[in-house]
Protein backbone atom coordinates (compact mmCIF):
# COMPACT_ATOMS: atom_id res chain seq x y z
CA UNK A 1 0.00 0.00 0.00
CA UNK A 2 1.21 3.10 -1.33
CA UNK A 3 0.14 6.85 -0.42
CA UNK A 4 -0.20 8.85 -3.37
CA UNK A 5 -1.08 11.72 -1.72
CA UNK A 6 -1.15 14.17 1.92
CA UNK A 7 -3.06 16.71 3.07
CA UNK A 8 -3.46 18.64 6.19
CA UNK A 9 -6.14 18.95 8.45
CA UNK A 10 -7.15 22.70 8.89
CA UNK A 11 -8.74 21.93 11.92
CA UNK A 12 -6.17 19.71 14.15
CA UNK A 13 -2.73 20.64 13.03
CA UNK A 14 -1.40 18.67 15.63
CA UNK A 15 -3.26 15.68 17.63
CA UNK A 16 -2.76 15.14 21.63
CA UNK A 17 0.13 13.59 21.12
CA UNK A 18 1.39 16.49 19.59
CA UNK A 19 1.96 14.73 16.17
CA UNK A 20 1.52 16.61 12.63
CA UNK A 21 -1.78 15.34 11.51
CA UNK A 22 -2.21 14.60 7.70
CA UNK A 23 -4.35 12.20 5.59
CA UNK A 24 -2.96 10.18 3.56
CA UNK A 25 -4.49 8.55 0.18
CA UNK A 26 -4.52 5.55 -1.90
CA UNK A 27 -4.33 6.28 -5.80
CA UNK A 28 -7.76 5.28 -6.27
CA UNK A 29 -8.66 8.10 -3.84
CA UNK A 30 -9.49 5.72 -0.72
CA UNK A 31 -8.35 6.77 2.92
CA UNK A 32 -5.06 5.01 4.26
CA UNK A 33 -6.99 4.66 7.49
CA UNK A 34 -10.01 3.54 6.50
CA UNK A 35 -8.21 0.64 5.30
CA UNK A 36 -5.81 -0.05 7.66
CA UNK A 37 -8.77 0.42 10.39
CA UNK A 38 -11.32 -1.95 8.51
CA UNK A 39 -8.33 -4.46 8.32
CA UNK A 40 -7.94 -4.51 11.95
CA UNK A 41 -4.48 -3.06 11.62
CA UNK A 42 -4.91 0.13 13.27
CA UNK A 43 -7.13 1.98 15.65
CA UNK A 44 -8.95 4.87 15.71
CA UNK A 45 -7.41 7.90 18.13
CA UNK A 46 -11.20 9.59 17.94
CA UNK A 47 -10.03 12.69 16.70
CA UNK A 48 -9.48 14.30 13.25
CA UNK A 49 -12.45 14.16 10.30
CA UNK A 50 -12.78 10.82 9.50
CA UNK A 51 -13.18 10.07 13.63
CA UNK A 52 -17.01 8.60 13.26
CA UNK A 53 -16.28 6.23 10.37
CA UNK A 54 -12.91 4.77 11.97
CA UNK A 55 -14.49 4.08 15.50
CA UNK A 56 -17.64 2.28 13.82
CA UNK A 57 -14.71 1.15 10.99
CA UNK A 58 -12.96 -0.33 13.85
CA UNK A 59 -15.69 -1.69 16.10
CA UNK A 60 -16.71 -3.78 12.98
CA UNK A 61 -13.23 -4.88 12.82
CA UNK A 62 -13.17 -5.95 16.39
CA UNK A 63 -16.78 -7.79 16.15
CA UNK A 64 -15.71 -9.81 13.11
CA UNK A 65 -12.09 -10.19 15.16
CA UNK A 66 -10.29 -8.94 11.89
CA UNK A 67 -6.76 -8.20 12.52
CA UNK A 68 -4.69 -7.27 15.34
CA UNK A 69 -7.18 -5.67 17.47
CA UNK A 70 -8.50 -8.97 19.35
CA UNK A 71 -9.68 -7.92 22.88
């Protein structure tokens, strides 16, 4: 999986962890963390724009126990 493209979020330059927050795309235009979140490869930190669709993203995830997030 390959990025093709970045941008910033106007709203949350930086997250609580005070790391530079950026979205990153697939080349088809799909979010790097939808997929890695649907995969059950990555979390969601509930904050940034795409915040409501990880956390229901990810509790799918963990109901089907997809991944690496296996309580």
């Amino acid at each position: 999986m390959v990025a093709s493209s970045f941008e910033e979020d106007p709203e949350l330059t930086y997250n609580s962890d005070h790391m530079r927050m950026y979205y990153a795309f697939l080349p088809g235009g799909e979010s790097v963390a939808t997929r890695m979140v649907s995969a059950g490869m990555a979390s969601a930190s509930g904050e940034g724009q795409e915040t409501e669709q990880l956390q229901a993203l990810e509790g799918e995830a963990r109901a089907a126990n997809i991944g690496c997030l296996n309580d």
